[in-house]
C-alpha atoms as a PDB file:
ATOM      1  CA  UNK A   1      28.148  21.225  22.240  1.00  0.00           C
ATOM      2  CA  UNK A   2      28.392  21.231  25.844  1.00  0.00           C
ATOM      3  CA  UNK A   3      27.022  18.587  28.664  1.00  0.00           C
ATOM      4  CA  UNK A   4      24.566  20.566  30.021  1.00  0.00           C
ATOM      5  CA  UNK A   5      22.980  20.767  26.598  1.00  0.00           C
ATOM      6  CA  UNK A   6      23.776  16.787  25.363  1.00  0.00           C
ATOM      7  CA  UNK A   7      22.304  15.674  29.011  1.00  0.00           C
ATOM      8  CA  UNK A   8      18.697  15.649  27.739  1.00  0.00           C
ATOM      9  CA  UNK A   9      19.632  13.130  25.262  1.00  0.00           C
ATOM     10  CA  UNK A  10      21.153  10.405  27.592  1.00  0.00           C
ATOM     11  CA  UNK A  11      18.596   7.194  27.061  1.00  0.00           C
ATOM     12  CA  UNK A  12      17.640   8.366  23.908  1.00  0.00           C
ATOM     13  CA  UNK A  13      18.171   6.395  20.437  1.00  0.00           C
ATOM     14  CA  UNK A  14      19.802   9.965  18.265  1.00  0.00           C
ATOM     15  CA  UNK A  15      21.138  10.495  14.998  1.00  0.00           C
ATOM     16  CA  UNK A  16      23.874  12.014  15.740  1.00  0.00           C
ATOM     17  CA  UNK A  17      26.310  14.727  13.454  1.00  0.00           C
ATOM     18  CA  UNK A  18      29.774  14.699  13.848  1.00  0.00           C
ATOM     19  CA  UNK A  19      33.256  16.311  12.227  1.00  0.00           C
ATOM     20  CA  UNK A  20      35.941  13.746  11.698  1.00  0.00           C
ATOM     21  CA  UNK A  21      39.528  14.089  11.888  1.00  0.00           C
ATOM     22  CA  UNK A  22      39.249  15.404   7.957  1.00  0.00           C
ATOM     23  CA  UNK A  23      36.621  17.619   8.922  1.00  0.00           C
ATOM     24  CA  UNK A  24      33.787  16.140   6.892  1.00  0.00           C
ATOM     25  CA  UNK A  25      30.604  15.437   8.447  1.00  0.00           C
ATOM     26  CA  UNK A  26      29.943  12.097   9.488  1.00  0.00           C
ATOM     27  CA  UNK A  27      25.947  10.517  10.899  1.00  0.00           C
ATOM     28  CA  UNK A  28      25.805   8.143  13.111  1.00  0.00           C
ATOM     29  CA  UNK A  29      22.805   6.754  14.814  1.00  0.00           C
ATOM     30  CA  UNK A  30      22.868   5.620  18.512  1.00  0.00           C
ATOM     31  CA  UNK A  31      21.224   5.037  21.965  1.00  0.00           C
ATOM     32  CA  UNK A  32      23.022   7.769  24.655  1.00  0.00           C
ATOM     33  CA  UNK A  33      23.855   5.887  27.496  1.00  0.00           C
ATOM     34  CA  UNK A  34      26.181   8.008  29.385  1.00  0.00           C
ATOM     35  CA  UNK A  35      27.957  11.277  29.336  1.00  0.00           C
ATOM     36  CA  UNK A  36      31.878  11.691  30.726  1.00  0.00           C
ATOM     37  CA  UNK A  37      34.720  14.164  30.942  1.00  0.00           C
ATOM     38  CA  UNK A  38      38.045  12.404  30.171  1.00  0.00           C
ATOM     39  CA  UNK A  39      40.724  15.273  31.504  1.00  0.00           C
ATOM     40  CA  UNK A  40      42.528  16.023  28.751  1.00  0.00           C
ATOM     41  CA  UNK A  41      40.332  15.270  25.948  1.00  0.00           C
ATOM     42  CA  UNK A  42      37.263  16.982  26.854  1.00  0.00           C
ATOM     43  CA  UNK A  43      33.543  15.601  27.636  1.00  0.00           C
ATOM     44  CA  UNK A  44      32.304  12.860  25.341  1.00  0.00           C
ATOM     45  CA  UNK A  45      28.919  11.262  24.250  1.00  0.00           C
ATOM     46  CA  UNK A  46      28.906   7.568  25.007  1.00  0.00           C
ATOM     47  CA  UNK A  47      26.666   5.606  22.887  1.00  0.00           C
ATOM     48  CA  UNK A  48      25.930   1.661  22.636  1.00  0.00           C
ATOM     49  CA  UNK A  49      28.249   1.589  19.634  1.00  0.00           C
ATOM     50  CA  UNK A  50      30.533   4.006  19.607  1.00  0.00           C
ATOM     51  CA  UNK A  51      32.007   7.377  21.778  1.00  0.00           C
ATOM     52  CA  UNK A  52      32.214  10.991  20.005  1.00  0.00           C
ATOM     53  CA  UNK A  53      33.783  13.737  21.491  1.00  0.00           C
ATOM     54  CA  UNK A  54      31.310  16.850  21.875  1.00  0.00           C
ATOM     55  CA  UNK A  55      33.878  19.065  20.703  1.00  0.00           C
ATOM     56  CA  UNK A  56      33.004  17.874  17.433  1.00  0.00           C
ATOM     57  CA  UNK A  57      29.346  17.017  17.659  1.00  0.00           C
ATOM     58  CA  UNK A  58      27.541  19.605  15.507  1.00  0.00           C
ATOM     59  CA  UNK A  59      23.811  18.434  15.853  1.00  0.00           C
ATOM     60  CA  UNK A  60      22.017  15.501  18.112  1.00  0.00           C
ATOM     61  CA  UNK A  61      18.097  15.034  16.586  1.00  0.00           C
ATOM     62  CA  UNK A  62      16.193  12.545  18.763  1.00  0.00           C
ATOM     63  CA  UNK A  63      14.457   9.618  17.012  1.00  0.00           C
ATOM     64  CA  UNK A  64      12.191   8.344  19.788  1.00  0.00           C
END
């Protein structure tokens, strides 16, 4: 996923699908606050709770 398509999502609450470092899928549910680009290590989607790289976000479904 890219920023210009996660952007919509910032002050949402999402249930979010990830890969982990195993590659299994992982859900998480959390309020977008922000997004950044860490040089380096890519963009990421900062949450209340937690950050996930968008390199490895597969699907972001809004719950509002």
């Amino acid at each position: 996923m890219q920023i210009s398509q996660a952007r919509e999502y910032v002050g949402c609450n999402c249930s979010v699908t990830w890969m982990d470092f195993t590659g299994a899928e992982q859900t998480t549910v959390i309020k977008v606050d922000n997004l950044q680009f860490v040089p380096l290590y890519g963009a990421y989607l900062v949450g209340d709770s937690e950050e996930l790289n968008l390199e490895k976000v597969t699907s972001i479904r809004p719950l509002d």
